[in-house]
N, C-alpha and C. Protein backbone atom coordinates (compact mmCIF):
# COMPACT_ATOMS: atom_id res chain seq x y z
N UNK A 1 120.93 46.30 44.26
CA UNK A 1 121.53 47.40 44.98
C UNK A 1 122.37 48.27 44.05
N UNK A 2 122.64 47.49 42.73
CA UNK A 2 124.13 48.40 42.05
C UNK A 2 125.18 48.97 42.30
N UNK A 3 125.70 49.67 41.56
CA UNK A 3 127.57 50.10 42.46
C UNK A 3 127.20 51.00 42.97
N UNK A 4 128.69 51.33 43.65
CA UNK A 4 128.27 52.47 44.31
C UNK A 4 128.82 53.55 43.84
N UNK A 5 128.06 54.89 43.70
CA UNK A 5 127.80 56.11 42.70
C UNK A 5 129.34 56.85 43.59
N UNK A 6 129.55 56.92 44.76
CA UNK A 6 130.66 58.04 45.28
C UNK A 6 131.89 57.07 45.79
N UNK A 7 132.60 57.79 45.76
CA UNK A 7 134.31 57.34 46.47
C UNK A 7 133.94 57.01 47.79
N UNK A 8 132.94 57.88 48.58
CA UNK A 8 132.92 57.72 50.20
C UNK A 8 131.91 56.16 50.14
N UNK A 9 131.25 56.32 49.43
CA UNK A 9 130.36 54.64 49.42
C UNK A 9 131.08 53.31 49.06
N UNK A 10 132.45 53.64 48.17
CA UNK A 10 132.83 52.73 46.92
C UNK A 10 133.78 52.06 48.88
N UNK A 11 134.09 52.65 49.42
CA UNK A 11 135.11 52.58 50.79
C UNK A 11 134.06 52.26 52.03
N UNK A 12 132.95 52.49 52.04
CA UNK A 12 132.36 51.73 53.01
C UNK A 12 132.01 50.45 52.80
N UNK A 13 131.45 50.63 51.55
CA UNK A 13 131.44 49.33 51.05
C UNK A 13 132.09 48.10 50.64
N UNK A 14 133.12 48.36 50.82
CA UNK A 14 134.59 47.85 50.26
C UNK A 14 134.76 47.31 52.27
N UNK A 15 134.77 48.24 52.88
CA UNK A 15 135.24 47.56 54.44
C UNK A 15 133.73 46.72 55.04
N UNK A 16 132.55 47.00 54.71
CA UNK A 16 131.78 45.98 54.84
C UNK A 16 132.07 44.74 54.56
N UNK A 17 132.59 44.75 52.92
CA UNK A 17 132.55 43.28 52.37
C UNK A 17 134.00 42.53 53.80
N UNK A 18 134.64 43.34 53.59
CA UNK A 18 135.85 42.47 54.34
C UNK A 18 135.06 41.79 55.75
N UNK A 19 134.32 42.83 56.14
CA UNK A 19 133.79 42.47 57.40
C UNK A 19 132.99 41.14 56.99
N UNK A 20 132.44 41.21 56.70
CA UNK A 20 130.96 40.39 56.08
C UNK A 20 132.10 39.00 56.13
N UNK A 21 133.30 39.00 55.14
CA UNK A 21 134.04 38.04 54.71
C UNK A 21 134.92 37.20 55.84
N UNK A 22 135.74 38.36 56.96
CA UNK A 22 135.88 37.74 58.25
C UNK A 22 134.82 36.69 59.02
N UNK A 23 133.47 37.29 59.27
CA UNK A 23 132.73 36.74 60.12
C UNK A 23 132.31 35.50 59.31
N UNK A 24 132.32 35.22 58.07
CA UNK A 24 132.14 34.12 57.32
C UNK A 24 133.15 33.22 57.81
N UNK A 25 134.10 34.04 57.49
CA UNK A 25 135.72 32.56 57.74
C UNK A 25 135.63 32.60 59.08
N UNK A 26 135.10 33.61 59.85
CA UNK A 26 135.39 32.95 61.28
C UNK A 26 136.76 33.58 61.86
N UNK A 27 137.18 34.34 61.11
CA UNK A 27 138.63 35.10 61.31
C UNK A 27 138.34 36.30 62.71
N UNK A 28 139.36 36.27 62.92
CA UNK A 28 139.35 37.77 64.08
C UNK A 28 140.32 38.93 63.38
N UNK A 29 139.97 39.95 63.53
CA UNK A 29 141.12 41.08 63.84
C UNK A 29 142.65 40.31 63.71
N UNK A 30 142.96 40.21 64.94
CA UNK A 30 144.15 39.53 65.73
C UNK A 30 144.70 38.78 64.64
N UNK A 31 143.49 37.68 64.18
CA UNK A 31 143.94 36.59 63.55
C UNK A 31 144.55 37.09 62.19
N UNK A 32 143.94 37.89 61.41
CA UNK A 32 143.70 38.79 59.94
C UNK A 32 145.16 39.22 60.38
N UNK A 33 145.94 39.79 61.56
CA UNK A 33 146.65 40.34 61.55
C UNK A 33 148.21 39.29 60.94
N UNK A 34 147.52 38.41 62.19
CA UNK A 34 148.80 37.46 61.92
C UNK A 34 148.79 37.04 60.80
N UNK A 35 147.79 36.50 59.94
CA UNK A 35 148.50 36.05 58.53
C UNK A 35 148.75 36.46 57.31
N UNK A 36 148.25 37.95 57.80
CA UNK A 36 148.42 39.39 56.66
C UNK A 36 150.02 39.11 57.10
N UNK A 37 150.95 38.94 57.68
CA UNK A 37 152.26 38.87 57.99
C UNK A 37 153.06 37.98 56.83
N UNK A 38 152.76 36.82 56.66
CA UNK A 38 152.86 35.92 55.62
C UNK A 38 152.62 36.57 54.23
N UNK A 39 152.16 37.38 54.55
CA UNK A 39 151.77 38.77 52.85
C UNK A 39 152.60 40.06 52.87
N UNK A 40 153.44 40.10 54.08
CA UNK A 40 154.39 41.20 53.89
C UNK A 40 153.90 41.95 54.82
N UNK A 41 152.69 42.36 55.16
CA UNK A 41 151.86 42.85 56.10
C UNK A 41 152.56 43.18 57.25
N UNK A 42 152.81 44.53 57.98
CA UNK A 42 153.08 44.49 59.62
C UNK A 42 151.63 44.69 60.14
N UNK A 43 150.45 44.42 60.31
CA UNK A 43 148.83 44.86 60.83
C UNK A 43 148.90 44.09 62.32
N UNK A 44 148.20 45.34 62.99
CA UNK A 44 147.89 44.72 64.40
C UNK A 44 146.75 44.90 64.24
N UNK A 45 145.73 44.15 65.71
CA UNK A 45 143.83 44.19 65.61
C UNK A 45 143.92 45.87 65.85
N UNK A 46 144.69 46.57 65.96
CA UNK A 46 144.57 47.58 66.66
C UNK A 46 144.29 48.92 65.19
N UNK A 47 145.12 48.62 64.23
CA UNK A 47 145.30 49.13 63.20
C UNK A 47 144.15 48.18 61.99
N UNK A 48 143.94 47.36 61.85
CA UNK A 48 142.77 46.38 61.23
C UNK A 48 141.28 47.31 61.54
N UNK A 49 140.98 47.19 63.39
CA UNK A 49 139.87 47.84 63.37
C UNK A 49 139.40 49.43 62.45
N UNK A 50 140.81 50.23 62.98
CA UNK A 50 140.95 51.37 62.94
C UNK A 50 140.78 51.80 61.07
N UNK A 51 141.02 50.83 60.30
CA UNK A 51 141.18 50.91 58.96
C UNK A 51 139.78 50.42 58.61
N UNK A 52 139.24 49.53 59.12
CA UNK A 52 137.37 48.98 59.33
C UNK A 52 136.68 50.38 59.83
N UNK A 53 136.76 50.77 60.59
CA UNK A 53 135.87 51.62 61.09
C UNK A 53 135.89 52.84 60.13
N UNK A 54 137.23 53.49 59.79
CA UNK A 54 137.43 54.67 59.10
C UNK A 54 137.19 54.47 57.71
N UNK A 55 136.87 53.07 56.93
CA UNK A 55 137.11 52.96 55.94
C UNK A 55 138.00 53.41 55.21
N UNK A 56 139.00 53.33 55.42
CA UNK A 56 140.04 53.61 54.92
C UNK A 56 140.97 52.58 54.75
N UNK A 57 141.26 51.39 54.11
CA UNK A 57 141.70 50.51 53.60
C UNK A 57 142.60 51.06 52.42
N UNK A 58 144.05 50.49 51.73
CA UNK A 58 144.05 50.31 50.29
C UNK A 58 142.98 49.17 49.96
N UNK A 59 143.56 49.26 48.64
CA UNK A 59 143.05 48.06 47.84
C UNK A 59 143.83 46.89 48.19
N UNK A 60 145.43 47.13 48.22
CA UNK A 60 146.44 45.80 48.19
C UNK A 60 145.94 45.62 49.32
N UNK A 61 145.44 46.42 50.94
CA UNK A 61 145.40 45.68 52.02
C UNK A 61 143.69 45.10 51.89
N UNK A 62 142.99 45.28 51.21
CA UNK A 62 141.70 44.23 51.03
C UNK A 62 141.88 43.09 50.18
N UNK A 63 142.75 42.97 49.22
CA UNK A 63 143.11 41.70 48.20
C UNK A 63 143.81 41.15 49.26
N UNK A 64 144.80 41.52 50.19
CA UNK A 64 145.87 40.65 50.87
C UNK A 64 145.04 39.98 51.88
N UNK A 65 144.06 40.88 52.31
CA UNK A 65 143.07 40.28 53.75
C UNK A 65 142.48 39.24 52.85
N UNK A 66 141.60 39.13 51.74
CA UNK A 66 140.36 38.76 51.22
C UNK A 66 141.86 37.12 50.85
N UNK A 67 142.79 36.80 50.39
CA UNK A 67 143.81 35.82 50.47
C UNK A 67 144.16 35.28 51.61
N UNK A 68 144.36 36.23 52.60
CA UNK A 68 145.03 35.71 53.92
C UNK A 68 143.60 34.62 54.81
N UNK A 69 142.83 34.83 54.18
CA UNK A 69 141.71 34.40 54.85
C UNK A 69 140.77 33.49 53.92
N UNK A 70 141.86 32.95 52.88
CA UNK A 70 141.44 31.90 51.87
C UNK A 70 140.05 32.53 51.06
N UNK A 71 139.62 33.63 50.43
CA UNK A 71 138.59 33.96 49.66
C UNK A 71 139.42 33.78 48.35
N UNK A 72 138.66 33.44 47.42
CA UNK A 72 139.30 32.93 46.31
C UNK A 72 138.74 33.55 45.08
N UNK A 73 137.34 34.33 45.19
CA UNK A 73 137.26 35.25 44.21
C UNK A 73 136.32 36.46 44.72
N UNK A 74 136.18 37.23 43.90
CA UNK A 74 135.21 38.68 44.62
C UNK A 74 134.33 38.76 43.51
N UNK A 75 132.84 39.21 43.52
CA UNK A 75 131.71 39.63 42.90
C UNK A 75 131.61 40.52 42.96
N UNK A 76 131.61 41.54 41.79
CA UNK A 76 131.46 43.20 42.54
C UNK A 76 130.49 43.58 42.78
N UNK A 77 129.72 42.77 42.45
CA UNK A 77 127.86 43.31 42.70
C UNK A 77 127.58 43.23 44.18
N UNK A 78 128.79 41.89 44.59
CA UNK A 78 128.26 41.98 46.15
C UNK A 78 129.06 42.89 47.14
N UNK A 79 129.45 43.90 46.56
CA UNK A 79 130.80 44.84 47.25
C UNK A 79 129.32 46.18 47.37
């Protein structure tokens, strides 16, 4: 597949992986919210979705999710 060539792809792709990475751990919204809290995090499911859908994430809030939800390393090939 290779990287991705634009900013608007490098951000969909980037909120896929998280997605992809929730439904692996089995995590919810809700749940992502509460232990993004333990990371400094204030996130509700309400603001989680809204940052999923728009792709619009930082980076610190995809490293803090991709931790809060025990992932322990990232592949960028699979982003």
């Amino acid at each position: 597949m290779g990287f991705a060539q634009t900013e608007e792809e490098w951000a969909k792709r980037a909120a896929m992986h998280l997605k992809i990475e929730l439904k692996r751990a089995e995590v919810t919204y809700e749940e992502l919210a509460e232990r993004l809290k333990a990371h400094g995090f204030s996130e509700t499911k309400a603001s989680i979705t809204n940052k999923l859908a728009r792709a619009t994430m930082s980076a610190h809030f995809l490293l803090a999710s991709l931790v809060a939800i025990g992932k322990k390393d990232i592949v960028l090939e699979d982003v």
